[in-house]
C-alpha atoms as a PDB file:
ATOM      1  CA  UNK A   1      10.861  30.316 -29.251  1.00  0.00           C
ATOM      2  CA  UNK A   2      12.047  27.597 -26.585  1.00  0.00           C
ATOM      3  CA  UNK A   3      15.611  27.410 -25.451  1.00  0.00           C
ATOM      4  CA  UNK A   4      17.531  24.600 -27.105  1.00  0.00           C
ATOM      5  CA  UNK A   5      16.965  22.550 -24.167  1.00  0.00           C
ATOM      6  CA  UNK A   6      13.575  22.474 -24.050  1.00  0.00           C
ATOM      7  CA  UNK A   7      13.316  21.281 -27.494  1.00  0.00           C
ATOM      8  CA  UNK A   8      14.344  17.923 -26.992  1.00  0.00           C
ATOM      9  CA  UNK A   9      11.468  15.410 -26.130  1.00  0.00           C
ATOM     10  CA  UNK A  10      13.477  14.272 -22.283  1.00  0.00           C
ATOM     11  CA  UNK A  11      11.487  17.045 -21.284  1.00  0.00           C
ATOM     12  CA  UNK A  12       7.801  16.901 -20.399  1.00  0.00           C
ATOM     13  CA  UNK A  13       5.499  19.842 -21.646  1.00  0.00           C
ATOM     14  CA  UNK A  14       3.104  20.928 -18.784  1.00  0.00           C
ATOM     15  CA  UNK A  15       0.365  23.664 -20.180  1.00  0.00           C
ATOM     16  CA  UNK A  16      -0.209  25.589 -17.223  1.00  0.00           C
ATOM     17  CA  UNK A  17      -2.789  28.068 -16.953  1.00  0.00           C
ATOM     18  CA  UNK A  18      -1.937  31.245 -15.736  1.00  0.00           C
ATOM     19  CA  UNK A  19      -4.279  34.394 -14.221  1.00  0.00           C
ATOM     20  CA  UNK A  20      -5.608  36.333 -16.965  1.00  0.00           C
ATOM     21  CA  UNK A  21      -6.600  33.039 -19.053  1.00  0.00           C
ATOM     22  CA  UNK A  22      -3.268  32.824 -20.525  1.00  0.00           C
ATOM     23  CA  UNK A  23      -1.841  29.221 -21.371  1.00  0.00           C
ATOM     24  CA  UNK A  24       1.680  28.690 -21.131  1.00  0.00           C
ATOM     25  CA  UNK A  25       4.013  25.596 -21.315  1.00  0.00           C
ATOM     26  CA  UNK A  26       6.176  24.869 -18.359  1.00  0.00           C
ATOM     27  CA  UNK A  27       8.987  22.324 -19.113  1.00  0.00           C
ATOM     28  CA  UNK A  28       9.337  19.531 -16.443  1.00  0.00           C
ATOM     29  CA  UNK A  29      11.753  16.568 -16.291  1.00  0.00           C
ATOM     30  CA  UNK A  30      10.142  13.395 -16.936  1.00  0.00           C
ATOM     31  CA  UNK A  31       9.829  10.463 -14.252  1.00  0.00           C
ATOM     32  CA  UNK A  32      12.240   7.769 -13.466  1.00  0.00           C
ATOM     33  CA  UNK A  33      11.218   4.034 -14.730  1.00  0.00           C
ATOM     34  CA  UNK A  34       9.579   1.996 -11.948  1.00  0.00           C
ATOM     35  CA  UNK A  35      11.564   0.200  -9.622  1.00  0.00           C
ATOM     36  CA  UNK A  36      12.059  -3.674 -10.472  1.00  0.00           C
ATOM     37  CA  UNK A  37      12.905  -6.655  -8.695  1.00  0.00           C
ATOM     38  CA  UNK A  38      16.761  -7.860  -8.106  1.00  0.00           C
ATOM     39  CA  UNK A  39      15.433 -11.648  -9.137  1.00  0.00           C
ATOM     40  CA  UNK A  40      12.745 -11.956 -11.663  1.00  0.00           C
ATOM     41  CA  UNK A  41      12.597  -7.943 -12.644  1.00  0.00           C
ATOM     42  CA  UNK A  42       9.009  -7.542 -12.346  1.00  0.00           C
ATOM     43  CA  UNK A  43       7.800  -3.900 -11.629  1.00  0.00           C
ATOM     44  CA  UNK A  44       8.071  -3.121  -7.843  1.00  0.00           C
ATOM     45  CA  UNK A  45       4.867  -2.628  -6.129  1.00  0.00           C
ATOM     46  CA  UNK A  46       4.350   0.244  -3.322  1.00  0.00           C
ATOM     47  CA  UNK A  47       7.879   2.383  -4.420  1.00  0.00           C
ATOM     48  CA  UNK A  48       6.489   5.400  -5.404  1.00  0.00           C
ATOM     49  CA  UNK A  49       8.106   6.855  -9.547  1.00  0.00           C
ATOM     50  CA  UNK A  50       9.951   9.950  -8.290  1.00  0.00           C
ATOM     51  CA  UNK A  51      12.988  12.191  -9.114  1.00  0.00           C
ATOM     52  CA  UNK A  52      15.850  11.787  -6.770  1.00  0.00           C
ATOM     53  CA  UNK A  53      14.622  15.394  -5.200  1.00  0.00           C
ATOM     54  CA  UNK A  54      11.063  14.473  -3.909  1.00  0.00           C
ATOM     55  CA  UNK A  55      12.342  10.802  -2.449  1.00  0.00           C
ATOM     56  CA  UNK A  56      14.677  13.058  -0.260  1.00  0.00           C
ATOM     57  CA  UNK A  57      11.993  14.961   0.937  1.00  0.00           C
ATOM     58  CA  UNK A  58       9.544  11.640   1.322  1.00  0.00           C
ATOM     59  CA  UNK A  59       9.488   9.681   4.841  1.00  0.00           C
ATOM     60  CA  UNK A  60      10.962   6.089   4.616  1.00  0.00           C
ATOM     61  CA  UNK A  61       7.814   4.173   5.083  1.00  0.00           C
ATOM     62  CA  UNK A  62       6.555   5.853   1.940  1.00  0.00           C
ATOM     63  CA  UNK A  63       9.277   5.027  -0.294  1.00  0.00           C
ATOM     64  CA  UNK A  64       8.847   1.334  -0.064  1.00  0.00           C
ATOM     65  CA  UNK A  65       7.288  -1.764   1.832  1.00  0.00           C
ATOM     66  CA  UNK A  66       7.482  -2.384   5.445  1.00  0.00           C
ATOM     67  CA  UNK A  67       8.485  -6.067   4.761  1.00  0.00           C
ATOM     68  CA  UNK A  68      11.914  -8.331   4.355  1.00  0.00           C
ATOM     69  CA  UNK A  69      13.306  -7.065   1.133  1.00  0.00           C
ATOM     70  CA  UNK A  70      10.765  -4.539   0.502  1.00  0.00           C
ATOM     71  CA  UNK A  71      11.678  -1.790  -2.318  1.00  0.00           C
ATOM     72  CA  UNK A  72      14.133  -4.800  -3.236  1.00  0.00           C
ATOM     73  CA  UNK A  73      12.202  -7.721  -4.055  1.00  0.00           C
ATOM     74  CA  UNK A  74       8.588  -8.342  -5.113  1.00  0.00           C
ATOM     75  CA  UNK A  75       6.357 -10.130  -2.796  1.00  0.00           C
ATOM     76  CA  UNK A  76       6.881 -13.493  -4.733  1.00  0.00           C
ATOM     77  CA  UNK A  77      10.438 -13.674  -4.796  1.00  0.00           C
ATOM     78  CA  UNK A  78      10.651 -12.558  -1.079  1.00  0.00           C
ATOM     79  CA  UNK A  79       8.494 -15.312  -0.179  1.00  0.00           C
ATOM     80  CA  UNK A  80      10.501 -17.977  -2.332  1.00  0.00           C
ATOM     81  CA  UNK A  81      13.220 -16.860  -0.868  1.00  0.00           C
ATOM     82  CA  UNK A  82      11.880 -16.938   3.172  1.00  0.00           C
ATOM     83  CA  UNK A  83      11.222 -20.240   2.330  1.00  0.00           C
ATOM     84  CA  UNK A  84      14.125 -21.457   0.862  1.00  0.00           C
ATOM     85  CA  UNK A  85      16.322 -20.136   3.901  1.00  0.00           C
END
């Protein structure tokens, strides 16, 4: 029987195979929402859907764009506002 926190649905059930041909079920936590834009809230291309833990570990270039306002803005709102300034 799984402990009472594992019976909620806020965690993820992983069936992991184990040596031996034995399946078990490893409980994960379940991924953030994507990133969205400050302006227009679209979905954030290029920032990577991880748990506080693994962006710590991650180098900056991989957690978002190498542009003005990247991991803030999407690309058409940056470039409204670039041109607007």
């Amino acid at each position: 029987m799984p402990a009472g926190k594992h019976k909620s649905r806020s965690m993820r059930r992983v069936y992991t195979k184990l040596t031996g041909s034995k399946v078990v079920i490893h409980y994960k936590k379940r991924k953030p929402s994507k990133a969205t834009c400050a302006v227009c809230g679209a979905a954030l291309s290029g920032v990577p859907r991880e748990r506080p833990y693994k962006m710590q570990t991650m180098a900056k270039t991989k957690k978002r764009p190498s542009r003005p306002y990247g991991g803030v803005l999407c690309s058409k709102c940056m470039r409204e506002k670039i041109k607007n300034v």
